[in-house]
PDB file of N, CA and C in Angstrom:
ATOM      1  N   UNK A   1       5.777 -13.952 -28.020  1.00  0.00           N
ATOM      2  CA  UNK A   1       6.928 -14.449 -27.300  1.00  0.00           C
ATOM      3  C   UNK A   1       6.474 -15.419 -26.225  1.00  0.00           C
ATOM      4  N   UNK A   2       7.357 -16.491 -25.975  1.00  0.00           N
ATOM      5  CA  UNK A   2       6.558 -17.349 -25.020  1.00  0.00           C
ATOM      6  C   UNK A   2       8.022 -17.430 -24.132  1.00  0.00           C
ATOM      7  N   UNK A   3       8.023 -17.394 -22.702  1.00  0.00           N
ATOM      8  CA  UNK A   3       7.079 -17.240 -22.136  1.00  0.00           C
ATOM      9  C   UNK A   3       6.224 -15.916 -21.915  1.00  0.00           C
ATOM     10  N   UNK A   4       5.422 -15.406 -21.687  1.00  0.00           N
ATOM     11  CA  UNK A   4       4.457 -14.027 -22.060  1.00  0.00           C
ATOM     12  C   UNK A   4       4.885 -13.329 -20.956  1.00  0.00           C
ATOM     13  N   UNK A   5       5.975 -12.179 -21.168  1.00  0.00           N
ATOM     14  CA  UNK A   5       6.491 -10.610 -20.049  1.00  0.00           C
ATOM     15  C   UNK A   5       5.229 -10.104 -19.637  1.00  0.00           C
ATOM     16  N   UNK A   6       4.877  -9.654 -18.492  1.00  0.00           N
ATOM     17  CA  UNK A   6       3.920  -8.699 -17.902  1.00  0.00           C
ATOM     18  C   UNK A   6       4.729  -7.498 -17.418  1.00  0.00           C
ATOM     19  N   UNK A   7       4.115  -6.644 -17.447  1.00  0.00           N
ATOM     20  CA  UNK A   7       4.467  -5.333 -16.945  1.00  0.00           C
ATOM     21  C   UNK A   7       3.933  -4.524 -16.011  1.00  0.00           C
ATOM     22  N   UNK A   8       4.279  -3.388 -15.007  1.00  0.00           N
ATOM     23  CA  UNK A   8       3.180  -2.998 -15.184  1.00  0.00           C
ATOM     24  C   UNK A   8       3.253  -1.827 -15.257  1.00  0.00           C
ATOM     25  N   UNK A   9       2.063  -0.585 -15.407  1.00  0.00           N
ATOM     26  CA  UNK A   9       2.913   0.573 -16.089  1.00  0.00           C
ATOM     27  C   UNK A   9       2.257   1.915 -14.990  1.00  0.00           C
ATOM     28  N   UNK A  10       1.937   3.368 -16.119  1.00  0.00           N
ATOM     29  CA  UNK A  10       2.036   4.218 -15.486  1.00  0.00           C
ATOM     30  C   UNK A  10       1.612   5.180 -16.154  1.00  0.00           C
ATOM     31  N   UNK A  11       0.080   5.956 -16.754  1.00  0.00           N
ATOM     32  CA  UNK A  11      -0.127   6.878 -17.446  1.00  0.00           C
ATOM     33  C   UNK A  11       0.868   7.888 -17.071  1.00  0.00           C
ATOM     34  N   UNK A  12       1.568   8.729 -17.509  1.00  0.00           N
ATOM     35  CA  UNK A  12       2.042   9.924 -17.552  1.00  0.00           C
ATOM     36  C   UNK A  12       2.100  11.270 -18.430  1.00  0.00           C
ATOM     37  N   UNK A  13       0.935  10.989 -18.763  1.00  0.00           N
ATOM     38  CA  UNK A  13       0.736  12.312 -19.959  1.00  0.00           C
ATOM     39  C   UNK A  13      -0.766  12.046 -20.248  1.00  0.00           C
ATOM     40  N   UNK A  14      -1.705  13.031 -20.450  1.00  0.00           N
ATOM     41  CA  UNK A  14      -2.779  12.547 -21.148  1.00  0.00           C
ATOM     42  C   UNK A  14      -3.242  14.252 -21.706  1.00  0.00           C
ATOM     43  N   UNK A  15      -3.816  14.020 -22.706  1.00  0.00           N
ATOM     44  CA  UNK A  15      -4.146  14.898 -23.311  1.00  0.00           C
ATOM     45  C   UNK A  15      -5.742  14.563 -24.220  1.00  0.00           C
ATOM     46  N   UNK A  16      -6.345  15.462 -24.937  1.00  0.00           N
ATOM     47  CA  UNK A  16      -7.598  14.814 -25.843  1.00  0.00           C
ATOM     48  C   UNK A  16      -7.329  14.185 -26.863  1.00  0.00           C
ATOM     49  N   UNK A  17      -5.601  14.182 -27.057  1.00  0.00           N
ATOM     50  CA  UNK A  17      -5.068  13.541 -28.158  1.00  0.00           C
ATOM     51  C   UNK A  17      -4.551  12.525 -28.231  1.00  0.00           C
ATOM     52  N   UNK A  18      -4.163  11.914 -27.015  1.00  0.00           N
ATOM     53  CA  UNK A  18      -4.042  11.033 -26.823  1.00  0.00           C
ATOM     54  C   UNK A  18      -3.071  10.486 -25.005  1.00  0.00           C
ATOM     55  N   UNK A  19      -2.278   9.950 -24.784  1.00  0.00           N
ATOM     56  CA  UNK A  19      -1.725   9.461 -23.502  1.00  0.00           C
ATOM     57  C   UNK A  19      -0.649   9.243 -23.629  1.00  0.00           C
ATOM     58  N   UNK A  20       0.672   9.220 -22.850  1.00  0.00           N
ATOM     59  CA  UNK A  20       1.816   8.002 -22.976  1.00  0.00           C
ATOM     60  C   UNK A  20       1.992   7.254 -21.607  1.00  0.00           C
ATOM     61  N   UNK A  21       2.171   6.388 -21.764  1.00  0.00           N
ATOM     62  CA  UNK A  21       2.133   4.914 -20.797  1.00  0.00           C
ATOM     63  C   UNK A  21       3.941   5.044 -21.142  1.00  0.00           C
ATOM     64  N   UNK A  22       4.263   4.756 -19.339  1.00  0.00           N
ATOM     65  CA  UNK A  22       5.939   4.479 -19.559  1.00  0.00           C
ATOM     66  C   UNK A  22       5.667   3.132 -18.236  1.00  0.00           C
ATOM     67  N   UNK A  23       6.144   1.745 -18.593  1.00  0.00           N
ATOM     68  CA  UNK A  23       6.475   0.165 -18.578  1.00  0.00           C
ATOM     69  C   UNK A  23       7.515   0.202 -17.561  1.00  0.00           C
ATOM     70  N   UNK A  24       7.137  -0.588 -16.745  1.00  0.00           N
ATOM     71  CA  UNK A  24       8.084  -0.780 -15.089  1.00  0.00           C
ATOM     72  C   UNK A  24       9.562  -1.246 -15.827  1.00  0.00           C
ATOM     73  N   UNK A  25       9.472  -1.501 -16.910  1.00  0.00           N
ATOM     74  CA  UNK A  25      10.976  -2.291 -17.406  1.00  0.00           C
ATOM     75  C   UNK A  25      11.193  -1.825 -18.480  1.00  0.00           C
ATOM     76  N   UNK A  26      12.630  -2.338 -18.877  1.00  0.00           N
ATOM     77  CA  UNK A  26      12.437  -2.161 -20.749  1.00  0.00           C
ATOM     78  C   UNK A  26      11.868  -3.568 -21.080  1.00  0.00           C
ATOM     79  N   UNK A  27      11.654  -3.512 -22.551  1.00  0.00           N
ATOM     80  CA  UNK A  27      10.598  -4.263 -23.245  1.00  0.00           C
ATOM     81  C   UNK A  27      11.684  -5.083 -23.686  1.00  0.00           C
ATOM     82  N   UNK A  28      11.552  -6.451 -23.678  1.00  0.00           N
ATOM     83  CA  UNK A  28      12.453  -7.698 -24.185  1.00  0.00           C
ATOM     84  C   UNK A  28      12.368  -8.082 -25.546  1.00  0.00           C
ATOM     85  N   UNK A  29      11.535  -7.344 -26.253  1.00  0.00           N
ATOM     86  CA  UNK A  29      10.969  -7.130 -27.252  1.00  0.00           C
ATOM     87  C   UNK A  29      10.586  -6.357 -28.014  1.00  0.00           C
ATOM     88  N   UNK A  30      10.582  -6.310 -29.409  1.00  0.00           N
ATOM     89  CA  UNK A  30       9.285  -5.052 -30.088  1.00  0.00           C
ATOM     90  C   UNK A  30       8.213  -5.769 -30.103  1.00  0.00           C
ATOM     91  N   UNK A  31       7.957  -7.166 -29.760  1.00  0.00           N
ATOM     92  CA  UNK A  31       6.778  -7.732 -30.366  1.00  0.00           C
ATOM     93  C   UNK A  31       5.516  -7.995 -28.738  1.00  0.00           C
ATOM     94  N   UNK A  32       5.446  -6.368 -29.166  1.00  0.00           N
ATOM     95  CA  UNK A  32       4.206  -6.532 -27.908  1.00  0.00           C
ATOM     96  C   UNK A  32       3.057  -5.601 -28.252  1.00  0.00           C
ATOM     97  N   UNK A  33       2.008  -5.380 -27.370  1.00  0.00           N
ATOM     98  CA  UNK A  33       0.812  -4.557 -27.269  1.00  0.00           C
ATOM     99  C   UNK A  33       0.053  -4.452 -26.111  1.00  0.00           C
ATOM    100  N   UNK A  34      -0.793  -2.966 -26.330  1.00  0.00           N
ATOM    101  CA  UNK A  34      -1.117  -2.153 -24.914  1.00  0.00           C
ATOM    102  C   UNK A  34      -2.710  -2.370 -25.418  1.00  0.00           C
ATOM    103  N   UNK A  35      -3.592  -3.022 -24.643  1.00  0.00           N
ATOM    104  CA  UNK A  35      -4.734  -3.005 -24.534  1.00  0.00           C
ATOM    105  C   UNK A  35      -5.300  -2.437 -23.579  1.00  0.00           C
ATOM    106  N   UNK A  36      -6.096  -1.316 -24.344  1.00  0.00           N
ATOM    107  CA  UNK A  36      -7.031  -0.167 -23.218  1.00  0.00           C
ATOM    108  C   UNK A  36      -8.390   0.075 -23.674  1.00  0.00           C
ATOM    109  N   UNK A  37      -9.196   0.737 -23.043  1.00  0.00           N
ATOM    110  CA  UNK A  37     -10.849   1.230 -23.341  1.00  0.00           C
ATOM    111  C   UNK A  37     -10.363   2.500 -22.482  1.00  0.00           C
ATOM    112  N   UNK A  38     -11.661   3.209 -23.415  1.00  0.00           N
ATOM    113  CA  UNK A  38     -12.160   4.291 -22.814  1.00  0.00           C
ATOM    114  C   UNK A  38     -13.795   4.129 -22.183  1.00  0.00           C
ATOM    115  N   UNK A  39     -14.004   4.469 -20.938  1.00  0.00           N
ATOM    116  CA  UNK A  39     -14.995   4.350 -20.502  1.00  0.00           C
ATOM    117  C   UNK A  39     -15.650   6.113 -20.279  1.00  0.00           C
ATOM    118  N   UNK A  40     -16.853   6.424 -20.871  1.00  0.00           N
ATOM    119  CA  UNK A  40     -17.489   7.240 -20.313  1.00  0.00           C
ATOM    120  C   UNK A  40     -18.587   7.062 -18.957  1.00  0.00           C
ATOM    121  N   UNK A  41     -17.922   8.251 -17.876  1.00  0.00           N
ATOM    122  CA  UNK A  41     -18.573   7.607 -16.562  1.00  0.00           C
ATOM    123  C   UNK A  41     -20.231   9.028 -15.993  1.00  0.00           C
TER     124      UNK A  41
END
């Protein structure tokens, strides 16, 4: 989508299975994606 929405968000769940992330807004779109790493510290 141009021009490109930013967000910003908010882990609220995490588990060994995985996380959910809830987005300061609704999404103007379906056509998006969440880029993350896992870092071992």
């Amino acid at each position: 989508d141009s021009p490109v929405s930013i967000y910003s968000y908010a882990i609220t769940a995490k588990s060994k299975d995985g996380f959910t992330v809830s987005f300061s807004g609704d999404m103007e779109s379906e056509n998006y994606k969440l880029n993350w790493i896992v870092q071992k510290y």
